[in-house]
PDB file of N, CA and C in Angstrom:
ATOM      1  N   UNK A   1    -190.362  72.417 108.019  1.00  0.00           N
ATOM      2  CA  UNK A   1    -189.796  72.015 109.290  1.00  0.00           C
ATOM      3  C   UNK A   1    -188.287  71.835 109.182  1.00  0.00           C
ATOM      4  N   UNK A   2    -187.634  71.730 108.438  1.00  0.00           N
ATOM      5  CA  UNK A   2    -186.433  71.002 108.014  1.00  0.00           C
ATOM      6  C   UNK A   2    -185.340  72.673 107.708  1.00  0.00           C
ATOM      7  N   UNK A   3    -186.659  73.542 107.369  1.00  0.00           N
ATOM      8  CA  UNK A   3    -186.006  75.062 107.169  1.00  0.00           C
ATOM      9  C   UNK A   3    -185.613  75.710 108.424  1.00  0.00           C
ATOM     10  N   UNK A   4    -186.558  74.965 109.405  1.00  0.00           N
ATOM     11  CA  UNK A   4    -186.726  75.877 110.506  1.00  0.00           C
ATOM     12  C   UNK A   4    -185.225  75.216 111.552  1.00  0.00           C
ATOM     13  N   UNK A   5    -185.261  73.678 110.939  1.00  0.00           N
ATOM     14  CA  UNK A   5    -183.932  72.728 111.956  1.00  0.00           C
ATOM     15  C   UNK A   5    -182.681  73.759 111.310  1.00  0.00           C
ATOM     16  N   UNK A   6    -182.717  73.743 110.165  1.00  0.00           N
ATOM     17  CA  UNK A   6    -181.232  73.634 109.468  1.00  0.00           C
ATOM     18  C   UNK A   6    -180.798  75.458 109.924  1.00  0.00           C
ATOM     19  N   UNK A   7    -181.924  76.500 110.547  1.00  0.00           N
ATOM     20  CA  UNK A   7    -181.949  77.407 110.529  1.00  0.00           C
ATOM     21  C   UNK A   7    -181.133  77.788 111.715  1.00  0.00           C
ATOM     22  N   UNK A   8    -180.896  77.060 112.443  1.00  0.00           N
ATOM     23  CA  UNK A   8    -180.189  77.567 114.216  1.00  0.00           C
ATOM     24  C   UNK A   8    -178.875  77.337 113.980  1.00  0.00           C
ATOM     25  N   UNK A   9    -178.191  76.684 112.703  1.00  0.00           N
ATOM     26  CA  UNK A   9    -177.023  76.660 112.693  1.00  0.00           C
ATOM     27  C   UNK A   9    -176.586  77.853 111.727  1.00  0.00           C
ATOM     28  N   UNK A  10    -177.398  79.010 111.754  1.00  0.00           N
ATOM     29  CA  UNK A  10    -177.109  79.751 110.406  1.00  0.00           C
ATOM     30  C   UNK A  10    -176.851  80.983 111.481  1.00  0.00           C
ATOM     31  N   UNK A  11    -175.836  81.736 111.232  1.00  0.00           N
ATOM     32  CA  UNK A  11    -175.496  83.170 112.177  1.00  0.00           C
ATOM     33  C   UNK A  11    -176.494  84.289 112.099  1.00  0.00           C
ATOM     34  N   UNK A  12    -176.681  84.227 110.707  1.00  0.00           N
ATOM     35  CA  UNK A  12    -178.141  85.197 110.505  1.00  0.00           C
ATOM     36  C   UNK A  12    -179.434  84.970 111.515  1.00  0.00           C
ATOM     37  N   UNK A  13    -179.811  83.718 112.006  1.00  0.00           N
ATOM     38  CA  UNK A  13    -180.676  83.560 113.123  1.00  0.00           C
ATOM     39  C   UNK A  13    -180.430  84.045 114.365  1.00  0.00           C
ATOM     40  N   UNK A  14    -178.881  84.383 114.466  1.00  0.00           N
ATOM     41  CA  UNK A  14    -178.783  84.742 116.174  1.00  0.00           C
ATOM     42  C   UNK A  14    -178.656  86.199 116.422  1.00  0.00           C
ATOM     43  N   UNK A  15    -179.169  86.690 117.511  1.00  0.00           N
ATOM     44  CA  UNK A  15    -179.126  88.369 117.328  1.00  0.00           C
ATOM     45  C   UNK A  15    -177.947  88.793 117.960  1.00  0.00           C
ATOM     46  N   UNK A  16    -177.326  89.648 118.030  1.00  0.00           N
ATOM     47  CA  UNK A  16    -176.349  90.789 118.061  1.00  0.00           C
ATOM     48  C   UNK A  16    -175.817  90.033 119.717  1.00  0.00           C
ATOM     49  N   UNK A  17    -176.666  90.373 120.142  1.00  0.00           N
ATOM     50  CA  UNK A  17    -176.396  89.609 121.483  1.00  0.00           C
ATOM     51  C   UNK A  17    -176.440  88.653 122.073  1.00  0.00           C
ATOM     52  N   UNK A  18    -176.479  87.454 121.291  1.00  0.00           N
ATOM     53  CA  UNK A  18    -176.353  85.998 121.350  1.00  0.00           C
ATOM     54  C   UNK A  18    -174.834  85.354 121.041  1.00  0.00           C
ATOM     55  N   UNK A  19    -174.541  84.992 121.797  1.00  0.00           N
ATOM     56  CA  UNK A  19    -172.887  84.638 121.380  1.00  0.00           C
ATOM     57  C   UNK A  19    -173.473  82.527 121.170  1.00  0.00           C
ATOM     58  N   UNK A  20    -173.581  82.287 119.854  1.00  0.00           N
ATOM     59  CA  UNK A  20    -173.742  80.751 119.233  1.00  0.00           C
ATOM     60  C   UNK A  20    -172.976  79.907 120.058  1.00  0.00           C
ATOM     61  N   UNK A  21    -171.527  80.528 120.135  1.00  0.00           N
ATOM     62  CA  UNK A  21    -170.781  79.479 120.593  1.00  0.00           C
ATOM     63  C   UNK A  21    -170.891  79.297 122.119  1.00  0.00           C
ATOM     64  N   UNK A  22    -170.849  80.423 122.607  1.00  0.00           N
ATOM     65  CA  UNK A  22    -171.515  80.293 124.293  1.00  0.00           C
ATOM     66  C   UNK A  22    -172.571  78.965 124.577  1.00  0.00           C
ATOM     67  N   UNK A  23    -173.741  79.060 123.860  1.00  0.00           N
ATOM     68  CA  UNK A  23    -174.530  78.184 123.337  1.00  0.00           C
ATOM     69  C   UNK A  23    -174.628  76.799 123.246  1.00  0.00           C
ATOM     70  N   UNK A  24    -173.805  76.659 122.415  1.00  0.00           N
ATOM     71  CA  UNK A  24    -173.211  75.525 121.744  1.00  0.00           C
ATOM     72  C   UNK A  24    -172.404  74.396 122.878  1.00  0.00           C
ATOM     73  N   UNK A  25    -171.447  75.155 123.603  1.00  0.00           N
ATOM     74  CA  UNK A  25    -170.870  74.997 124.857  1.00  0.00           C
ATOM     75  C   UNK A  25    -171.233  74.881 126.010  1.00  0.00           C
ATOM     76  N   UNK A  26    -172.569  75.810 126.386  1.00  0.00           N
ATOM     77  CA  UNK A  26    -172.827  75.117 127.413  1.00  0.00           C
ATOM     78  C   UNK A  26    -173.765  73.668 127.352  1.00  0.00           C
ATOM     79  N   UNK A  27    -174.234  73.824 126.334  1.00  0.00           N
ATOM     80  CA  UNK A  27    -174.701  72.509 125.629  1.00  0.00           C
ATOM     81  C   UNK A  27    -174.377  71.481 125.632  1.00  0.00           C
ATOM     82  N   UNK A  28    -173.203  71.469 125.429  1.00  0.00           N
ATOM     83  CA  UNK A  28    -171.940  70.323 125.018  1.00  0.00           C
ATOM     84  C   UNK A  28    -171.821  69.580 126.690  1.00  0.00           C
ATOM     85  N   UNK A  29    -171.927  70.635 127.222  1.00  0.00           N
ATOM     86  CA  UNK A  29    -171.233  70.683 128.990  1.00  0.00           C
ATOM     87  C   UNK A  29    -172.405  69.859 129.539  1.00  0.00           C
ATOM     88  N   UNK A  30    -173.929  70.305 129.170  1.00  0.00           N
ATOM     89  CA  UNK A  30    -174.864  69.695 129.581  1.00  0.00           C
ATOM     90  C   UNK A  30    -174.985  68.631 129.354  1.00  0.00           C
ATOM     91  N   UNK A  31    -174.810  67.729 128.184  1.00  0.00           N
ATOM     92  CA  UNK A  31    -174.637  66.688 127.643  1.00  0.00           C
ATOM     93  C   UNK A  31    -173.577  65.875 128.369  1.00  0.00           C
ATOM     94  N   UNK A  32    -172.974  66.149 128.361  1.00  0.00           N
ATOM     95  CA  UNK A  32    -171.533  65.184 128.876  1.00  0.00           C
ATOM     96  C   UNK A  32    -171.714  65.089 130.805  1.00  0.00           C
ATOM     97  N   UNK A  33    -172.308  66.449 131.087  1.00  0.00           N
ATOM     98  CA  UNK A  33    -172.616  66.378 132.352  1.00  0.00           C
ATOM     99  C   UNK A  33    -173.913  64.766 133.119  1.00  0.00           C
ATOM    100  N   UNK A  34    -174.490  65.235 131.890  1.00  0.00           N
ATOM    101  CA  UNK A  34    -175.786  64.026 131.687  1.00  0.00           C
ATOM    102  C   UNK A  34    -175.464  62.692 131.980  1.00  0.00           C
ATOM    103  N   UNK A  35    -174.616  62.493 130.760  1.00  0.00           N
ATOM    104  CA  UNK A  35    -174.144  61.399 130.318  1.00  0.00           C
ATOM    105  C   UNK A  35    -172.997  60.284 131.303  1.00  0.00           C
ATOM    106  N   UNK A  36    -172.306  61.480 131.832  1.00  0.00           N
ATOM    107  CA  UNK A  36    -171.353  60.793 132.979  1.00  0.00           C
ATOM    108  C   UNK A  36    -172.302  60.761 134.409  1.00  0.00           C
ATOM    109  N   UNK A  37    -172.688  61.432 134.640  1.00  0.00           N
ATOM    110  CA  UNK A  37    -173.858  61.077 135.718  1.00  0.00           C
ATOM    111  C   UNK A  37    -174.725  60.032 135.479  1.00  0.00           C
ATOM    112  N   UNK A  38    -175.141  59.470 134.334  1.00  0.00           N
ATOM    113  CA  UNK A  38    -176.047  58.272 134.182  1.00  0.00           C
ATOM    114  C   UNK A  38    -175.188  57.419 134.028  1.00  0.00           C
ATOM    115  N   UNK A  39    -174.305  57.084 133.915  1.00  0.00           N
ATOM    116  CA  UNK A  39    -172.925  55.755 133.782  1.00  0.00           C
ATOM    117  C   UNK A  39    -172.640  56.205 135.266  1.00  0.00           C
ATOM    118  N   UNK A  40    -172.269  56.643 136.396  1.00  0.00           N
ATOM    119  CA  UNK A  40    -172.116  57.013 137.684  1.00  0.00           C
ATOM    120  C   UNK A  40    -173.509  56.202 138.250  1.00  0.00           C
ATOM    121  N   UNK A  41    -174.493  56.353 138.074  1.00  0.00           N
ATOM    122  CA  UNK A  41    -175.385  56.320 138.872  1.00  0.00           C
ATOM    123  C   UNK A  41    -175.413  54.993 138.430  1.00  0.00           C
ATOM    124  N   UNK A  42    -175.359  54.319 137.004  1.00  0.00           N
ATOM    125  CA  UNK A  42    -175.642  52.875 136.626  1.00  0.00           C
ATOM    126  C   UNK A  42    -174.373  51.804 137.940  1.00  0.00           C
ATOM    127  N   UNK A  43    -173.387  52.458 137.273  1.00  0.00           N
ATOM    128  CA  UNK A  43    -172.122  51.874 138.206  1.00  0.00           C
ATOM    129  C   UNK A  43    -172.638  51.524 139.641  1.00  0.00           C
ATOM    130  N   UNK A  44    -172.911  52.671 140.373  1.00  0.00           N
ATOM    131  CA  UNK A  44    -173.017  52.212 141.967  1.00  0.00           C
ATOM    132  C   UNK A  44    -174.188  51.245 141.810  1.00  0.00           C
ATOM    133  N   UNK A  45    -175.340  51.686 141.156  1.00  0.00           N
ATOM    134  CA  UNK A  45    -176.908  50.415 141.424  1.00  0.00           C
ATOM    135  C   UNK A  45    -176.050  48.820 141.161  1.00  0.00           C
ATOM    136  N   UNK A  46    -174.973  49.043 140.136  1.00  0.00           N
ATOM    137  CA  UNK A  46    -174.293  47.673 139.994  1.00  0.00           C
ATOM    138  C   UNK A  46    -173.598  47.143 140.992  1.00  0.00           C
ATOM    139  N   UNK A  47    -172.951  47.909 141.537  1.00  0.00           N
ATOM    140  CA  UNK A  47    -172.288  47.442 143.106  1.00  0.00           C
ATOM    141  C   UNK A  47    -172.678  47.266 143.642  1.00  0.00           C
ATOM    142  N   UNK A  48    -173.923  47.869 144.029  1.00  0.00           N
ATOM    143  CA  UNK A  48    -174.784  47.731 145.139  1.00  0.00           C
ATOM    144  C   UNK A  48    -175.629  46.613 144.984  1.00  0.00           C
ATOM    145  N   UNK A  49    -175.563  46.589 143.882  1.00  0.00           N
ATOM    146  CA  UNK A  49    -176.263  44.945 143.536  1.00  0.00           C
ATOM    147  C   UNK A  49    -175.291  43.885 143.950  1.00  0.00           C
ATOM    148  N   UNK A  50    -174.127  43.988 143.885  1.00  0.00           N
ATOM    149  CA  UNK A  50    -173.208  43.469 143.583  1.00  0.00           C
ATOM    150  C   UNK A  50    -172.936  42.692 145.232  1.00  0.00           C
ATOM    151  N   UNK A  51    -172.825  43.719 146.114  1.00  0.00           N
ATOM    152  CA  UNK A  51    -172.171  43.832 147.280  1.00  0.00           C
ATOM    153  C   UNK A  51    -173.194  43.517 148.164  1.00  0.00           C
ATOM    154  N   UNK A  52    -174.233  43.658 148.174  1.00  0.00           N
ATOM    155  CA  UNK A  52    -175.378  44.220 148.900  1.00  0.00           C
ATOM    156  C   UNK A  52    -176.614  43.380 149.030  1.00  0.00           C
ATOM    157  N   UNK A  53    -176.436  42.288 148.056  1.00  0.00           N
ATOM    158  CA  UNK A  53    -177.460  41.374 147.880  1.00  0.00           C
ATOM    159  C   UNK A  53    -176.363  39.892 147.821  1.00  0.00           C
TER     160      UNK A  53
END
């Protein structure tokens, strides 16, 4: 299992027409996209707690 993790960071796994870093990036994008949307969404429930009650 540990062959198969360490294996997606190896260039030999990706084919001819896979660009890794494309990959990698939109990845990154997804993550951060995630991440600031769940601190956004925490923020307003806090105001709204805040203001609203």
């Amino acid at each position: 299992m540990a062959d198969a993790k360490n294996e997606v960071f190896e260039a030999e796994a990706w084919g001819k027409e896979m660009e890794p870093e494309g990959h990698f990036g939109t990845w990154d994008g997804f993550v951060a996209l995630t991440k600031w949307g769940t601190v956004s969404v925490i923020v307003i429930l806090v105001l709204m707690g805040i203001f609203l009650l």
